[in-house]
N, C-alpha and C. Protein backbone atom coordinates (compact mmCIF):
# COMPACT_ATOMS: atom_id res chain seq x y z
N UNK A 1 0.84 -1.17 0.00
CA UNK A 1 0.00 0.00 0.00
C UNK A 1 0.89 1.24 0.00
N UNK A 2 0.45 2.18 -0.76
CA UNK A 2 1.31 3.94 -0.50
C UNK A 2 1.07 4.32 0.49
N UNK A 3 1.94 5.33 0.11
CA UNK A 3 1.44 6.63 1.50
C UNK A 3 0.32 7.41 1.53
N UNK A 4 -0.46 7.30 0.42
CA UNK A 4 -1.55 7.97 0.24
C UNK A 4 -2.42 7.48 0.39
N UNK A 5 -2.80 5.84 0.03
CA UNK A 5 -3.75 5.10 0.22
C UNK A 5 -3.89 5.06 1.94
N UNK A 6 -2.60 4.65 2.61
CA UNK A 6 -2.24 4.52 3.79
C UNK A 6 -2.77 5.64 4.93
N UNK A 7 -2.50 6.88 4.03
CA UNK A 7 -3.54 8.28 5.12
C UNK A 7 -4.80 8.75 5.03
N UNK A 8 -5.09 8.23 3.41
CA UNK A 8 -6.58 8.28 3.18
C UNK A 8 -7.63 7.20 4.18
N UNK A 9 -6.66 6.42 4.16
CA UNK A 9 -7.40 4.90 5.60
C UNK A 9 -7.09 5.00 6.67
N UNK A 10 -6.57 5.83 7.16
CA UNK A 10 -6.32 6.03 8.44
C UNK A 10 -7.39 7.80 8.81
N UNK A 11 -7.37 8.60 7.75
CA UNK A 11 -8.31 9.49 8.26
C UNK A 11 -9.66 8.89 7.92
N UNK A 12 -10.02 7.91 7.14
CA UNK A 12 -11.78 7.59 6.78
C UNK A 12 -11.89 6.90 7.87
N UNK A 13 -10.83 6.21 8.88
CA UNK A 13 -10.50 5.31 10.22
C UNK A 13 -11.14 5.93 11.27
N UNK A 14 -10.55 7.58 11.50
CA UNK A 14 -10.42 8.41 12.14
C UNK A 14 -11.66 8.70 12.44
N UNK A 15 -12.20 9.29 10.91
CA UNK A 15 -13.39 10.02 10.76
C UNK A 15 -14.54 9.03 10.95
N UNK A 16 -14.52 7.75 10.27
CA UNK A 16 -15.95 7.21 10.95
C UNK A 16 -15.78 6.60 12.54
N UNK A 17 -14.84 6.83 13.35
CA UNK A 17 -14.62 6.52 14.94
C UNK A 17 -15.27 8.07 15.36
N UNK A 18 -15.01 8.89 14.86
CA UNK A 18 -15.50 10.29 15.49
C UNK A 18 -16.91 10.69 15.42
N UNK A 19 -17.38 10.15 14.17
CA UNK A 19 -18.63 10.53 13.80
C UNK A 19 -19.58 10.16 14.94
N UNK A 20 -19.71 9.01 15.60
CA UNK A 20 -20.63 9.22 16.97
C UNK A 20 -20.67 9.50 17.83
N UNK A 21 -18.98 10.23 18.10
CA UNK A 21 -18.89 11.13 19.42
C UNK A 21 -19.63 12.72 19.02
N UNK A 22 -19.63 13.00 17.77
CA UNK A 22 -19.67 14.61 17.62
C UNK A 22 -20.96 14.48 17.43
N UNK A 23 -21.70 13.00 17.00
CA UNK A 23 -23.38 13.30 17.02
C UNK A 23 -23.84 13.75 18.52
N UNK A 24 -23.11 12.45 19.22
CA UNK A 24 -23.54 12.36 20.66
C UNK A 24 -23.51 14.26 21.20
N UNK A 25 -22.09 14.97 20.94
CA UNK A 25 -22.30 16.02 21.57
C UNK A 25 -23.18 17.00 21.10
N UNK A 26 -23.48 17.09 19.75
CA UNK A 26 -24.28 17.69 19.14
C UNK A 26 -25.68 18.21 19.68
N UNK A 27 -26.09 16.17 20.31
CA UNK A 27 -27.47 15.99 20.82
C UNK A 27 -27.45 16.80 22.24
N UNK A 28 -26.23 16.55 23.06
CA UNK A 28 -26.26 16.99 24.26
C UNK A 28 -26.42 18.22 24.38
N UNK A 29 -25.60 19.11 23.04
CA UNK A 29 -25.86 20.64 22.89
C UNK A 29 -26.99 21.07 23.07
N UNK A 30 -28.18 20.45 22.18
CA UNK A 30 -29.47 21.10 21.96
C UNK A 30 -30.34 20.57 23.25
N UNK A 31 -29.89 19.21 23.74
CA UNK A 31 -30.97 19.52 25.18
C UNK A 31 -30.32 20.54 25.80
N UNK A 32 -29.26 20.96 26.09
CA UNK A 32 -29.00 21.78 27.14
C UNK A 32 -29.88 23.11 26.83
N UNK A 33 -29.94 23.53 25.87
CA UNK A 33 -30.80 24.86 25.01
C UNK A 33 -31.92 24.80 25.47
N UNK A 34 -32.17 23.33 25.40
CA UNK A 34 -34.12 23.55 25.46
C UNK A 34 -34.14 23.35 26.79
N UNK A 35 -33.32 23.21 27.64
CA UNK A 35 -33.73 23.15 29.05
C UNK A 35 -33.74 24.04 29.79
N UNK A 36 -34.81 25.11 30.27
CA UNK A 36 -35.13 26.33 30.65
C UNK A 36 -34.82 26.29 32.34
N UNK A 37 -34.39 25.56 33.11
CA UNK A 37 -34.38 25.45 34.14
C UNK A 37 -32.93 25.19 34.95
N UNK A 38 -32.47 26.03 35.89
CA UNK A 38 -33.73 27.12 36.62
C UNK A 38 -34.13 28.42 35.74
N UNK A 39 -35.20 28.67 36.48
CA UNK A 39 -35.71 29.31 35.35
C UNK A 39 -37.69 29.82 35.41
N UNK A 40 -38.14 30.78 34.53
CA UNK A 40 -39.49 31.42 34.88
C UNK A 40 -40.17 30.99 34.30
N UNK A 41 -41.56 31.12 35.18
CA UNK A 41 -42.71 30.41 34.66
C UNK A 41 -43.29 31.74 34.74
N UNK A 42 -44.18 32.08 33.82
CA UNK A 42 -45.23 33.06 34.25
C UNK A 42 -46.88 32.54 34.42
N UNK A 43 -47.39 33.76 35.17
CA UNK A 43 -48.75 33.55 35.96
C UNK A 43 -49.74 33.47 34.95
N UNK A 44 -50.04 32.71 33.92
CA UNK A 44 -51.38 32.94 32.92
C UNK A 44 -52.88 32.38 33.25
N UNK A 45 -53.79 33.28 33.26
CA UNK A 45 -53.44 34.71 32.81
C UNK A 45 -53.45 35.95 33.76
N UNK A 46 -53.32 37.00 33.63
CA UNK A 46 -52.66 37.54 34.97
C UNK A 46 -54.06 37.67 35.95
N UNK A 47 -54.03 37.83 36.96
CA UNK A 47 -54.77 37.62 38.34
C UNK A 47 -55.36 38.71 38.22
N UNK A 48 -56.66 39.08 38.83
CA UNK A 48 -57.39 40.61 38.63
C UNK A 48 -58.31 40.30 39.81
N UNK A 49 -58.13 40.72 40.74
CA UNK A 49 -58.92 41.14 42.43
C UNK A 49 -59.61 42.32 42.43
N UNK A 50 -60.76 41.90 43.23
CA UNK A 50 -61.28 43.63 43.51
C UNK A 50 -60.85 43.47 44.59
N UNK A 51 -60.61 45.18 45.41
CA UNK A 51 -60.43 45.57 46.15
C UNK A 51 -60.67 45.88 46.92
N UNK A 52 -60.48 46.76 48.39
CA UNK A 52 -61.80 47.00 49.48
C UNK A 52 -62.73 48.04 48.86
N UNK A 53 -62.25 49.61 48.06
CA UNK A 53 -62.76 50.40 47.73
C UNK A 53 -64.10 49.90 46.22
N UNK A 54 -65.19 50.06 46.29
CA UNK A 54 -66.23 49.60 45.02
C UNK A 54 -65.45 50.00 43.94
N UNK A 55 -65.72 49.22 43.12
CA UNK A 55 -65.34 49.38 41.57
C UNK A 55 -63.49 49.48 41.22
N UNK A 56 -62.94 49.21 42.23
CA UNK A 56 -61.62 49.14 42.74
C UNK A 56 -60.92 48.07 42.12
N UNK A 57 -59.77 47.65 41.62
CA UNK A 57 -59.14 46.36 41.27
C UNK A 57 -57.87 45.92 41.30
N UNK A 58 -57.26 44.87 41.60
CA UNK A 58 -55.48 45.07 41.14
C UNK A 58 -55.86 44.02 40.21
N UNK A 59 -54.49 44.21 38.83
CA UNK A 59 -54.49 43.47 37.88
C UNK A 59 -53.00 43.07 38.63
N UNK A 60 -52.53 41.80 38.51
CA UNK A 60 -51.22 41.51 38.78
C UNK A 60 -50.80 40.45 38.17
N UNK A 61 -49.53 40.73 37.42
CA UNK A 61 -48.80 39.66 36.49
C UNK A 61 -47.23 39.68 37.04
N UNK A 62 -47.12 38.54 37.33
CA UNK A 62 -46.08 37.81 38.06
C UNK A 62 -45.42 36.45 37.45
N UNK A 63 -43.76 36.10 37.93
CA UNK A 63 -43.00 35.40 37.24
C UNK A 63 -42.70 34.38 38.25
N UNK A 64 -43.07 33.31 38.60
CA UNK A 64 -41.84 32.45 39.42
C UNK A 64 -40.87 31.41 39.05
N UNK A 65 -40.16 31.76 40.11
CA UNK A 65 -38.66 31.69 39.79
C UNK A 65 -38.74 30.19 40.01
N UNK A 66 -38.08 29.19 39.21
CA UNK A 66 -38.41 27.76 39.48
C UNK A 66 -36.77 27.35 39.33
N UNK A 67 -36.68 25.97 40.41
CA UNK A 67 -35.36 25.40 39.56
C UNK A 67 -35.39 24.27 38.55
N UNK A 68 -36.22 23.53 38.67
CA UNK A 68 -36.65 22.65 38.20
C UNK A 68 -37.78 22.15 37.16
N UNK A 69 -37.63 21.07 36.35
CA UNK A 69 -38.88 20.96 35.68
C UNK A 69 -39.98 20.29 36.27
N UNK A 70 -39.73 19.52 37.08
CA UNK A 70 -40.23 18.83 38.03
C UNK A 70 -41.26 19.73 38.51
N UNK A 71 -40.67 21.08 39.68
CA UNK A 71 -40.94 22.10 40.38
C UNK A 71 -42.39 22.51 39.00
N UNK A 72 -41.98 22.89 37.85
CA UNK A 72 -42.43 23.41 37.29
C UNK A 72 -44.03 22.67 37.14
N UNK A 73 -43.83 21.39 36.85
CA UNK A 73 -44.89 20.86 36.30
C UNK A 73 -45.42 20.65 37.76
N UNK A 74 -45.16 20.59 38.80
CA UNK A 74 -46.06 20.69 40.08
C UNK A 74 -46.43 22.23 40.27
N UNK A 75 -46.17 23.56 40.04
CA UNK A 75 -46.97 24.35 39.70
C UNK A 75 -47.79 24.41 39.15
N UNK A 76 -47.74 23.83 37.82
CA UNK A 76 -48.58 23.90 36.67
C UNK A 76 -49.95 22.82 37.20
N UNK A 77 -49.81 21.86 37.83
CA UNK A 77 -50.62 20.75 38.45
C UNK A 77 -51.61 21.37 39.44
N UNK A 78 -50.94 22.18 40.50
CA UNK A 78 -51.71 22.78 41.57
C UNK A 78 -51.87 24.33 41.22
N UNK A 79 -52.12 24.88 39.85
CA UNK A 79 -52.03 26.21 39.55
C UNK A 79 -53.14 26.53 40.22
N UNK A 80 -54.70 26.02 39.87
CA UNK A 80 -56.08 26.66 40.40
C UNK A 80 -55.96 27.27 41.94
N UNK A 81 -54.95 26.07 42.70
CA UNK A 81 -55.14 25.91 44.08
C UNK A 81 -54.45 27.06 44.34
N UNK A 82 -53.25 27.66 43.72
CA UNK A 82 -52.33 28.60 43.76
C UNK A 82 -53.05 30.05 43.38
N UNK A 83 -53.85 30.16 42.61
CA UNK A 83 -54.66 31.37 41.84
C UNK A 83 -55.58 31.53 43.39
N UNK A 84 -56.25 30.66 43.91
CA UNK A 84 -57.38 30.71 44.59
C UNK A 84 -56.91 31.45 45.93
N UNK A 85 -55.39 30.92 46.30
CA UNK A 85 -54.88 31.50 47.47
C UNK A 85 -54.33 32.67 47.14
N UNK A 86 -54.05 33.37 45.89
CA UNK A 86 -53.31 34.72 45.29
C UNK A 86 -54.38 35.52 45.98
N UNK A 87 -55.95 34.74 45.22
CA UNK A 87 -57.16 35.69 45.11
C UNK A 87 -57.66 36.10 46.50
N UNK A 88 -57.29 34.88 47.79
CA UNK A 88 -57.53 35.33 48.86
C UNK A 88 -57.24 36.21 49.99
N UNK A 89 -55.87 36.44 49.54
CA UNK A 89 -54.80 36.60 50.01
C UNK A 89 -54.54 38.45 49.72
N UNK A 90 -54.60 38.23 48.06
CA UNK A 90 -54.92 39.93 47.80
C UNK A 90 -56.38 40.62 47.45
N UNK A 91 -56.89 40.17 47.69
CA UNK A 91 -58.60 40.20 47.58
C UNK A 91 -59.30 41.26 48.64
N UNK A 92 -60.15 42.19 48.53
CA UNK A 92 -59.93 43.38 49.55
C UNK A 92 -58.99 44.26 50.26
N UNK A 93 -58.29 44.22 50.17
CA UNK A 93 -56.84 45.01 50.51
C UNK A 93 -57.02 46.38 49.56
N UNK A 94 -56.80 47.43 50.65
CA UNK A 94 -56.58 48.99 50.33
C UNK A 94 -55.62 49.16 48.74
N UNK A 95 -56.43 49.91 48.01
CA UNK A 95 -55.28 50.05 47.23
C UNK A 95 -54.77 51.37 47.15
N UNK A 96 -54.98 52.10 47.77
CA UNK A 96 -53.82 53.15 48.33
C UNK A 96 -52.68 52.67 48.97
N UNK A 97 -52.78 51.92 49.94
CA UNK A 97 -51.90 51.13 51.12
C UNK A 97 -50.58 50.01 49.93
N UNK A 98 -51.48 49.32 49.28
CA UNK A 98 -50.48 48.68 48.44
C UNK A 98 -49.64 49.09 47.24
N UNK A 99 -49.97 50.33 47.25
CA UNK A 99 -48.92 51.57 45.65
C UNK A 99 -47.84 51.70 45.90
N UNK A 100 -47.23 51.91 47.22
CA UNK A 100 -46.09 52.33 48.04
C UNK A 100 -45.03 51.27 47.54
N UNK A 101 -43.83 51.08 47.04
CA UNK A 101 -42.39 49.54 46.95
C UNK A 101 -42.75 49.27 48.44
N UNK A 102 -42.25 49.37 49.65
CA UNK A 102 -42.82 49.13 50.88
C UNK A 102 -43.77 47.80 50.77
N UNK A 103 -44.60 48.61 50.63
CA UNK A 103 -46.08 47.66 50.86
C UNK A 103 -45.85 46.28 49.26
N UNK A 104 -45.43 46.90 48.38
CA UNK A 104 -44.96 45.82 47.50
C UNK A 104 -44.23 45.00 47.94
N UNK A 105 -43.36 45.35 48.11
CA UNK A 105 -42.21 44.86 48.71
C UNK A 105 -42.81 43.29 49.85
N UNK A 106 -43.14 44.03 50.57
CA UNK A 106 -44.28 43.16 52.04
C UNK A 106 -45.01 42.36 51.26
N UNK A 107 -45.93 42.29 50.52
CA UNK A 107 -46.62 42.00 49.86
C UNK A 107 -46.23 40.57 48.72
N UNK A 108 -45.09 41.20 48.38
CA UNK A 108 -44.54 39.60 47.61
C UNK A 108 -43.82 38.90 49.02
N UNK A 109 -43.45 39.25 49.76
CA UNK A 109 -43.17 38.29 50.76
C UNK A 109 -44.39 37.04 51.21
N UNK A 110 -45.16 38.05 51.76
CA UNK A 110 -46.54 36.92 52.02
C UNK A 110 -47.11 36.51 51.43
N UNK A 111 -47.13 36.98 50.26
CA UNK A 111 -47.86 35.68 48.82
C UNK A 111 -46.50 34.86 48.44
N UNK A 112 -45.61 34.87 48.84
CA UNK A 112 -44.31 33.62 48.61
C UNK A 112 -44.58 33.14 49.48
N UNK A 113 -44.64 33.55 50.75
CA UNK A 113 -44.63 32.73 51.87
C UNK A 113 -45.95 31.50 51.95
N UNK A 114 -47.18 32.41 51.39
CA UNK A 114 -48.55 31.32 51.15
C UNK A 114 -48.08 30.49 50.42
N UNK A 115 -47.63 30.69 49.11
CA UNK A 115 -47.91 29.52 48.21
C UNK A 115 -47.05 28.68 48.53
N UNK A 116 -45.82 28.93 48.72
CA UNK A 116 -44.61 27.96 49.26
C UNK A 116 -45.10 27.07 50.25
N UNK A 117 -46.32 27.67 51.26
CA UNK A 117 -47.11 26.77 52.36
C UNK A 117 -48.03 25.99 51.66
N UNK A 118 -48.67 26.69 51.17
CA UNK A 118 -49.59 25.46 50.04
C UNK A 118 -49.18 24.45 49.09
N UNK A 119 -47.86 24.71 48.75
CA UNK A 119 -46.95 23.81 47.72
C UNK A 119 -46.45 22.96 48.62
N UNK A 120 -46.65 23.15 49.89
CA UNK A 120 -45.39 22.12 51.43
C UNK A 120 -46.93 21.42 51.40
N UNK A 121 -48.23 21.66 51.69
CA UNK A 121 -49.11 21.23 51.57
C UNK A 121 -49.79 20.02 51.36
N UNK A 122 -48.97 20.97 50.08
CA UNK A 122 -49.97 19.56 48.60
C UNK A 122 -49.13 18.59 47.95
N UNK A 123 -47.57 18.95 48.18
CA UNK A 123 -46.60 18.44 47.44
C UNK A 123 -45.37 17.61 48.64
N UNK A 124 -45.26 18.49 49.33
CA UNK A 124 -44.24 18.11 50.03
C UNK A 124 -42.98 19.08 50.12
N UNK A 125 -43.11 19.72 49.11
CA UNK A 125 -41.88 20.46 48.62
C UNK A 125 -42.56 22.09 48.00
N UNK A 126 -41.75 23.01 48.49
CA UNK A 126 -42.04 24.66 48.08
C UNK A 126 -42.63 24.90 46.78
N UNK A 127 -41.42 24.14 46.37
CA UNK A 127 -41.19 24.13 44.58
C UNK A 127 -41.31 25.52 43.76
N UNK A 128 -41.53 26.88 44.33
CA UNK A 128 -41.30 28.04 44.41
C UNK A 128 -39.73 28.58 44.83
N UNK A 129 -39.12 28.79 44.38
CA UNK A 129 -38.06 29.52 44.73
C UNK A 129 -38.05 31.26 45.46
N UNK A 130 -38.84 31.60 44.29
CA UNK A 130 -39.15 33.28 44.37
C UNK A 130 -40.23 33.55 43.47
N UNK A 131 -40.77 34.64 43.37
CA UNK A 131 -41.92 35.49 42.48
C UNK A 131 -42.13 36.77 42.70
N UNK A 132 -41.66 37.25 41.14
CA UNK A 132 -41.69 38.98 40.80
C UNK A 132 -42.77 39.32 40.12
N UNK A 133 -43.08 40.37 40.56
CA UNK A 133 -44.60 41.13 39.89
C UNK A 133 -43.36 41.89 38.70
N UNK A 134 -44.06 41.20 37.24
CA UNK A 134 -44.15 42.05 36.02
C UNK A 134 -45.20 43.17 35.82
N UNK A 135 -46.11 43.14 36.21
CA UNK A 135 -47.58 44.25 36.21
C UNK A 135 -47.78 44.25 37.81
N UNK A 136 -47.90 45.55 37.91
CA UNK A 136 -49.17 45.33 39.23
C UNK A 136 -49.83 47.04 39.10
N UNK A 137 -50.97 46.50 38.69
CA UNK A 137 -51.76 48.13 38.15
C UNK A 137 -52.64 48.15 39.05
N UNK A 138 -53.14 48.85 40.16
CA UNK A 138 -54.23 49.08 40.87
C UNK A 138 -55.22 50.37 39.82
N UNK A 139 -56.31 49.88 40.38
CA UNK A 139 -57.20 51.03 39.69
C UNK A 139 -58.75 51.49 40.50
């Protein structure tokens, strides 16, 4: 055999030994992409309470912070139960009193603190990390 035949068979050697490592990483590339976690879920569709004052309302659209997909799809499982305690929770409350960062501020504390209790609840586990208000429009 030449030297040419000899490197042409040693790189087609090369190259079909490599070819299922670079698929393999290829594949590993694109799950890593599609895997959003940790990572946000948002509140759909956003929450809308009346308030103590008549004709009064907060609209509120919020993100939580998840680590997991797991976490995620047990949100998504107990969402109603989660909406129902948002609605109770901010449901009559001043909306002068809640305009203030302060009172925001306070305010995402104890709706983390509920649902994280209702997620220990129903699940066993928080599965909430955190949650930021994207909207919060009183009117």
């Amino acid at each position: 055999m030449n030297v040419l035949t000899r490197t042409t068979a040693v790189l087609l050697a090369l190259f079909i030994g490599l070819t299922p490592m670079i698929s393999q990483t290829a594949h590993a590339s694109e799950d890593a992409a599609v895997a959003p976690y940790p990572g946000y879920m948002a509140l759909e569709p956003p929450l809308i309470v009346n308030l103590a004052k008549p004709r009064s309302y907060l609209k509120l659209s919020l993100q939580f912070y998840i680590e997991t997909q797991s976490d995620a799809d047990l949100i998504t499982q107990h969402m109603p139960r989660l909406r129902d305690r948002m609605i109770s929770l901010l449901g009559g409350r001043d909306g002068q009193e809640i305009m203030t960062t302060e009172a925001r501020d306070q305010l995402r504390i104890e709706l983390l603190d509920s649902l994280r209790k209702t997620m220990m609840e129903q699940t066993g586990r928080p599965a909430i990390g955190a949650i930021y208000f994207t909207d919060f429009i009183v009117q």
